[in-house]
N, C-alpha and C. Protein backbone atom coordinates (compact mmCIF):
# COMPACT_ATOMS: atom_id res chain seq x y z
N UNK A 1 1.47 -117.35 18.83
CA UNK A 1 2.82 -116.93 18.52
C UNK A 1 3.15 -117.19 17.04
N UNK A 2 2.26 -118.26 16.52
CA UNK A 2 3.13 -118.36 15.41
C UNK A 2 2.44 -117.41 14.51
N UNK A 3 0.83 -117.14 14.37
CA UNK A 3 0.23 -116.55 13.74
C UNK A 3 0.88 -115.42 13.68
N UNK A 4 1.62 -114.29 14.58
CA UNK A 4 2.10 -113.62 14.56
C UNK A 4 3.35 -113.08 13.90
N UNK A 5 4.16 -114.22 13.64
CA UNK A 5 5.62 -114.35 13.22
C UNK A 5 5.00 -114.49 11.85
N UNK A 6 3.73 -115.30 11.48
CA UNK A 6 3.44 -115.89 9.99
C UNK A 6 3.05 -114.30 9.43
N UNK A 7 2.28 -113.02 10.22
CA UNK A 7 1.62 -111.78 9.90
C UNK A 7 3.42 -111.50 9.63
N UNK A 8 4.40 -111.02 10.44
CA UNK A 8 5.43 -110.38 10.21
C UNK A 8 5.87 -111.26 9.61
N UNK A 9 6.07 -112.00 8.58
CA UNK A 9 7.08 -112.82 7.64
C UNK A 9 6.15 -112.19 6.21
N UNK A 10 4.76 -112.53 6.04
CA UNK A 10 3.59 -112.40 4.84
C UNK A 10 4.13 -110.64 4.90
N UNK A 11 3.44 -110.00 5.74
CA UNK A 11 2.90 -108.39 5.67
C UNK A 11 4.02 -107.99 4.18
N UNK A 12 5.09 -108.05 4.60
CA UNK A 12 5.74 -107.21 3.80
C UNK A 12 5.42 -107.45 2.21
N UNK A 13 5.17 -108.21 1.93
CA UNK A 13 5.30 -108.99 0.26
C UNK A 13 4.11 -108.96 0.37
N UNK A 14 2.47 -107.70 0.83
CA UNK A 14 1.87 -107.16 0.09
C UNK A 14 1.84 -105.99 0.69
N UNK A 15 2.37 -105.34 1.11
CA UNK A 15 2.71 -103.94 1.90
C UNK A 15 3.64 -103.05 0.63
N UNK A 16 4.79 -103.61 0.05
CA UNK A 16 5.88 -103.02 -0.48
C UNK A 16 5.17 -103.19 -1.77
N UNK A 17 4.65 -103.88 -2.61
CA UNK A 17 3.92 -103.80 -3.59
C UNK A 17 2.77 -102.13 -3.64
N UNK A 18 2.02 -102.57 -2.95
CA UNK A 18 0.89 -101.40 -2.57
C UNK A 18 1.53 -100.43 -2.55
N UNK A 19 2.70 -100.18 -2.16
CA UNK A 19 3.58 -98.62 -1.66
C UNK A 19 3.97 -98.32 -2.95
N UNK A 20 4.40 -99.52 -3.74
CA UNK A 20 5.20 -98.86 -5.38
C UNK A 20 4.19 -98.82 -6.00
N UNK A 21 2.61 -99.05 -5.79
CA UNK A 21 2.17 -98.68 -6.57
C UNK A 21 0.92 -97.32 -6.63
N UNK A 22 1.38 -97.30 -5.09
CA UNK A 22 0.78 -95.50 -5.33
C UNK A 22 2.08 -94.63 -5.12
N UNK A 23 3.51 -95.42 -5.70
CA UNK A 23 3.94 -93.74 -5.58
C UNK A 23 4.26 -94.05 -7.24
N UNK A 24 3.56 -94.54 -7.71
CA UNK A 24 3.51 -94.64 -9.07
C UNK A 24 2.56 -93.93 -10.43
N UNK A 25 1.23 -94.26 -9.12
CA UNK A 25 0.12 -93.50 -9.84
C UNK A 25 0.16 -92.33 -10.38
N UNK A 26 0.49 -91.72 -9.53
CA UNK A 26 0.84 -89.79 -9.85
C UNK A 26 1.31 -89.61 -11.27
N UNK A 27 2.47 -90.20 -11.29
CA UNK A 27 3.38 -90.07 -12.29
C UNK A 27 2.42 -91.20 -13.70
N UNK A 28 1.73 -91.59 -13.46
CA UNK A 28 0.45 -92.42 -14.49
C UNK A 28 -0.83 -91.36 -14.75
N UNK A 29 -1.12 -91.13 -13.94
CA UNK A 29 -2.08 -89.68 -13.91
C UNK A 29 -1.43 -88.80 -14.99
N UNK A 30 -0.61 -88.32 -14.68
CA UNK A 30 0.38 -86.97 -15.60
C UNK A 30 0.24 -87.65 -16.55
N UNK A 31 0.49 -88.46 -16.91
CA UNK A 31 0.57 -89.30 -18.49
C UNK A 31 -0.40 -89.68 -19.01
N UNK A 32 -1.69 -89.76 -18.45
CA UNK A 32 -2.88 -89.94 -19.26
C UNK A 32 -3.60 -88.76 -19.63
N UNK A 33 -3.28 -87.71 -18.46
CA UNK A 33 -3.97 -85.92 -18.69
C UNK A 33 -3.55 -85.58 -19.45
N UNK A 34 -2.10 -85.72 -19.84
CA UNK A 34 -1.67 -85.19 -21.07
C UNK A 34 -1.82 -85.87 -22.28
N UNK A 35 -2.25 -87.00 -22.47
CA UNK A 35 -2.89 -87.56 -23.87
C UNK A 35 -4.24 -86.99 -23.92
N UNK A 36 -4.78 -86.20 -23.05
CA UNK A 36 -6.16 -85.88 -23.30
C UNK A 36 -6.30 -83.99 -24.00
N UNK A 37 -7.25 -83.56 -24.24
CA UNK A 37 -7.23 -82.41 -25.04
C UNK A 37 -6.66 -81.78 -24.07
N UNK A 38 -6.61 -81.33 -22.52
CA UNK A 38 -5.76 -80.60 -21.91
C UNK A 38 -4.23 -80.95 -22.22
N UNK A 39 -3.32 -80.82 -22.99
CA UNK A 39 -2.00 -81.43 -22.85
C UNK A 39 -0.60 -80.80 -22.14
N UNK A 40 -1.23 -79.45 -21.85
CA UNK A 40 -0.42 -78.39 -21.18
C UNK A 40 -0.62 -79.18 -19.24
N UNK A 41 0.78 -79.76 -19.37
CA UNK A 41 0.37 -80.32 -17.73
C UNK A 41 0.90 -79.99 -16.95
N UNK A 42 2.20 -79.85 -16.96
CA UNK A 42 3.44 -79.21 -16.33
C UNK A 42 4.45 -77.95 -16.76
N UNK A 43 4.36 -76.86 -15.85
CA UNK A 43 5.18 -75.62 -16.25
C UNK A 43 5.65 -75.55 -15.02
N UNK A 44 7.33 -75.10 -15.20
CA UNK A 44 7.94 -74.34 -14.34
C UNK A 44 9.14 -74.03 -14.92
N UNK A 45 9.99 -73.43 -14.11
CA UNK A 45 10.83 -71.92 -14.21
C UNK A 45 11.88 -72.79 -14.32
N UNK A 46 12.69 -73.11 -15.15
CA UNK A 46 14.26 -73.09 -15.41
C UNK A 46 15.65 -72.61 -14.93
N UNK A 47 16.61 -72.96 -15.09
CA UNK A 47 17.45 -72.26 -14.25
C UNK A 47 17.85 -71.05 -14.64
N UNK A 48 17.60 -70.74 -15.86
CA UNK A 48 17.83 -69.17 -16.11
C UNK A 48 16.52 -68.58 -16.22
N UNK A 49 15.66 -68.37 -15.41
CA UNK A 49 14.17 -68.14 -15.60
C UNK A 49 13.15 -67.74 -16.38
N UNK A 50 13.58 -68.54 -17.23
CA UNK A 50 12.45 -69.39 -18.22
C UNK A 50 11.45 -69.82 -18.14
N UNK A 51 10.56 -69.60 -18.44
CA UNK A 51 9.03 -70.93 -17.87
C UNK A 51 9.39 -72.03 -18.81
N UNK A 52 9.66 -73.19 -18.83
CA UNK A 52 9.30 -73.88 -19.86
C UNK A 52 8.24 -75.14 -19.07
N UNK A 53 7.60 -75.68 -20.59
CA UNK A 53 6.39 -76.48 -20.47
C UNK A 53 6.45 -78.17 -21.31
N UNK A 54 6.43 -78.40 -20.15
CA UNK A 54 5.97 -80.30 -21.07
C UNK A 54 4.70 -80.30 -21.55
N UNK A 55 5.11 -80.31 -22.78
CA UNK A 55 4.06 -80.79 -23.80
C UNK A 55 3.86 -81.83 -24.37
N UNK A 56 2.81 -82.68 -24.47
CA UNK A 56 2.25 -83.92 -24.97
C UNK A 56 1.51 -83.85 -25.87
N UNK A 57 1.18 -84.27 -27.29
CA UNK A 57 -0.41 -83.82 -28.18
C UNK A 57 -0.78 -85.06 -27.67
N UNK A 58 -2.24 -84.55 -28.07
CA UNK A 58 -3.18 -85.39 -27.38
C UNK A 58 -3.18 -86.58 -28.57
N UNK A 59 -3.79 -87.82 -27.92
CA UNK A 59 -3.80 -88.58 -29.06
C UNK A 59 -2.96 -89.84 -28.39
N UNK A 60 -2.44 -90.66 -28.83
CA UNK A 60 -1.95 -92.50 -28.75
C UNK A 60 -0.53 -91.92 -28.48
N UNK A 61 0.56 -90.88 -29.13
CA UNK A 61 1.65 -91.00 -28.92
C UNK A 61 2.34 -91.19 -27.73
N UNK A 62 3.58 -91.90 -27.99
CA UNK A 62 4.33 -92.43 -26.54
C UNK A 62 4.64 -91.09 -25.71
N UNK A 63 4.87 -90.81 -24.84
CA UNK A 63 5.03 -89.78 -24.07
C UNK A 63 6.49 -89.42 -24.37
N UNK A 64 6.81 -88.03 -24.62
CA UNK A 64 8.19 -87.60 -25.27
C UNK A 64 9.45 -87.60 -24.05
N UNK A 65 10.46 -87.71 -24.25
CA UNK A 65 11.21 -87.73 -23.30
C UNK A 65 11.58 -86.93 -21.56
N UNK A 66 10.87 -85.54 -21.90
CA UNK A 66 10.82 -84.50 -21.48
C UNK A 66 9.53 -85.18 -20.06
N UNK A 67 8.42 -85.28 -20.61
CA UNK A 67 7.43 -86.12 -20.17
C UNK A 67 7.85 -86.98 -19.03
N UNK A 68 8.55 -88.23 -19.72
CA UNK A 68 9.17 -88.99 -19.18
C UNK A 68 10.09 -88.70 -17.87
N UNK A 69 10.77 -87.47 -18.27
CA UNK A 69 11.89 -87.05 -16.63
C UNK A 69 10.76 -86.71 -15.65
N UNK A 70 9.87 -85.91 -15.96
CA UNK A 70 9.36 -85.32 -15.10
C UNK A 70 8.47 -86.34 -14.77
N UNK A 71 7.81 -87.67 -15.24
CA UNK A 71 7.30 -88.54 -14.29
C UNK A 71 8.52 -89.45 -13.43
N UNK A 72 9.33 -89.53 -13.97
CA UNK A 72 10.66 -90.22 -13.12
C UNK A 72 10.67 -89.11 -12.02
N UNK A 73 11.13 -87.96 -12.07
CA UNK A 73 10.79 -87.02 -10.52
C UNK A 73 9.56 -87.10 -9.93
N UNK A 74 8.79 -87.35 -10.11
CA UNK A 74 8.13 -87.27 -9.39
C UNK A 74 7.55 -88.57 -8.65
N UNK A 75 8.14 -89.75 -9.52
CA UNK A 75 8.22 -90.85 -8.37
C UNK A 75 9.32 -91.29 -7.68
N UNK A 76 9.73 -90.29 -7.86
CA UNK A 76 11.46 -90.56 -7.02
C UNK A 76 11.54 -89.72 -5.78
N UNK A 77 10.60 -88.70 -5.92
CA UNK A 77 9.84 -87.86 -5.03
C UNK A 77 9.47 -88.27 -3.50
N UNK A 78 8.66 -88.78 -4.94
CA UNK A 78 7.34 -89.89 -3.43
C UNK A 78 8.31 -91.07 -2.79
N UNK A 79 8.94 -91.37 -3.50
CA UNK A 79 9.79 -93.16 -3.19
C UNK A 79 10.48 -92.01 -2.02
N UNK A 80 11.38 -90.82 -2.01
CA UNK A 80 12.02 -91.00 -1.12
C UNK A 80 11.34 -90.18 -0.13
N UNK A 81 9.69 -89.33 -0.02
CA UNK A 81 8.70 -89.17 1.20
C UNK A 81 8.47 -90.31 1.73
N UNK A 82 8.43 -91.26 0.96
CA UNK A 82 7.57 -92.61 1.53
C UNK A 82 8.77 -93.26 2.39
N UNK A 83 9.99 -92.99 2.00
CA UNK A 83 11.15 -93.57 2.72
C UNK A 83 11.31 -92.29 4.27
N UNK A 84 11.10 -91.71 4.04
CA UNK A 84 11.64 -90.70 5.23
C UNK A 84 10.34 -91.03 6.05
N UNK A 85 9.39 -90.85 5.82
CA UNK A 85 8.07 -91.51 6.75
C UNK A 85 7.94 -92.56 7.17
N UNK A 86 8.51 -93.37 6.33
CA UNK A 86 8.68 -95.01 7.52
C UNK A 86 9.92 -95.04 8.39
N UNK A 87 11.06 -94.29 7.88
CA UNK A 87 11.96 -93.88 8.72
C UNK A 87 11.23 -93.30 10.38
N UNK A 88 10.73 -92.19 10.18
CA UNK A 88 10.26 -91.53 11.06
C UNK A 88 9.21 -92.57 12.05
N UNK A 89 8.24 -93.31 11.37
CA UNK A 89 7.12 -94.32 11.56
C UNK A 89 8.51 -95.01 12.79
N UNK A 90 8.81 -95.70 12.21
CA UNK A 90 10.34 -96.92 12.82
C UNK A 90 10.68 -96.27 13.90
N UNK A 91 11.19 -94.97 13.91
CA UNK A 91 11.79 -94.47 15.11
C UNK A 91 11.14 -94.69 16.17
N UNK A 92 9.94 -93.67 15.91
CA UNK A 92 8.43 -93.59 17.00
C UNK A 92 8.49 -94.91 17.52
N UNK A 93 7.98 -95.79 16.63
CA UNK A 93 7.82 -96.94 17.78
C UNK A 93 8.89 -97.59 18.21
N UNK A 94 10.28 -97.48 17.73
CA UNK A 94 11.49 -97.90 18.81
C UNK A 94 11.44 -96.97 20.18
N UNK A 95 11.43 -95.79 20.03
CA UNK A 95 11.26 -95.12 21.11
C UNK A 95 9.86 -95.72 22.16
N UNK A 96 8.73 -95.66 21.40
CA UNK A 96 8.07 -96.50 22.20
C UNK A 96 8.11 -97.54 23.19
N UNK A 97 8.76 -98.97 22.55
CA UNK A 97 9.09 -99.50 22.66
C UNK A 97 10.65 -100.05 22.95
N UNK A 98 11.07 -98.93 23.58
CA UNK A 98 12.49 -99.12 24.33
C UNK A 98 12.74 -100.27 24.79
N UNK A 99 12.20 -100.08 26.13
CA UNK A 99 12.60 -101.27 27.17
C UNK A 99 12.10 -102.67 26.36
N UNK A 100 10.77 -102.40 26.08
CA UNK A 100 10.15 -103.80 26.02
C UNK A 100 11.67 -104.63 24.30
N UNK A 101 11.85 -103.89 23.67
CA UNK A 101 12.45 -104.43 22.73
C UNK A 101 14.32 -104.68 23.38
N UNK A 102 14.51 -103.88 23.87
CA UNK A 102 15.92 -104.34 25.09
C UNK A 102 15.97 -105.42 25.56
N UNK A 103 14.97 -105.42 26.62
CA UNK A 103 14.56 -106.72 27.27
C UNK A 103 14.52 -108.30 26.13
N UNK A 104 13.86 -107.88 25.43
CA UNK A 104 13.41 -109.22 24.30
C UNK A 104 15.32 -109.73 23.72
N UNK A 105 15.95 -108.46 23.04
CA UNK A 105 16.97 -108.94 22.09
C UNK A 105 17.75 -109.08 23.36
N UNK A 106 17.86 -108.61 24.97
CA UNK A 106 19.53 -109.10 25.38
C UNK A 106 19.29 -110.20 25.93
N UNK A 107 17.95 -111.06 25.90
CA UNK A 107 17.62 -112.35 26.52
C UNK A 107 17.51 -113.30 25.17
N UNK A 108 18.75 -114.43 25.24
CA UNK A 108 18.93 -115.26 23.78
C UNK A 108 17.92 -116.25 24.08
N UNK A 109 17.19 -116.41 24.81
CA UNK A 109 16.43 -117.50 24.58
C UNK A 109 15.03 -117.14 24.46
N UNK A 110 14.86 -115.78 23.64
CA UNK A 110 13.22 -115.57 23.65
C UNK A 110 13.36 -115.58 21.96
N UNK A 111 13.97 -115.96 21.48
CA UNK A 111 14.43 -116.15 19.94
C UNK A 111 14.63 -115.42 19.01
């Protein structure tokens, strides 16, 4: 019992780490492809339909602002897939686990 309570107390504080840091990568990826001779990384259509393109030159420079939004979307992206999927994850197994979790919380002395 206790090993168990010690797994659900630990898990999270290296679970939530690991999660920010692949919905991080992506948006680290984009930023190193574009310091490289490919620097054309991202195009799309504008609201008055425009193509426009984030551009980076290749080379050491900091990534230009433009750069910058579009890696902020796209881990804000993932942060909130990764949130609707553990949402969904959570449900499933409450539903699963109906009765057995009923039973546990309306009895105060199983702790």
């Amino acid at each position: 019992m206790i090993v168990r309570w010690a797994i659900l107390v630990v898990a999270p504080y290296g679970l939530v780490p690991a999660l920010a840091i692949l919905m991080t990568v992506p948006a680290l990826v984009v930023i190193v492809r574009a310091n490289e001779d490919n620097s054309h990384v991202v195009h799309f259509i504008n609201a008055f339909g425009r193509q426009v393109g984030v551009h980076v030159h290749a080379g050491t420079r900091s990534p230009s602002a433009a750069m910058f939004i579009v890696c902020v979307a796209i881990t804000r992206g993932l942060a909130i897939l990764t949130w609707l999927v553990g949402q969904g994850l959570d449900l499933q197994l409450i539903r699963r686990r109906h009765v057995e979790l009923v039973h546990w919380l309306s009895d105060p002395t199983m702790g």
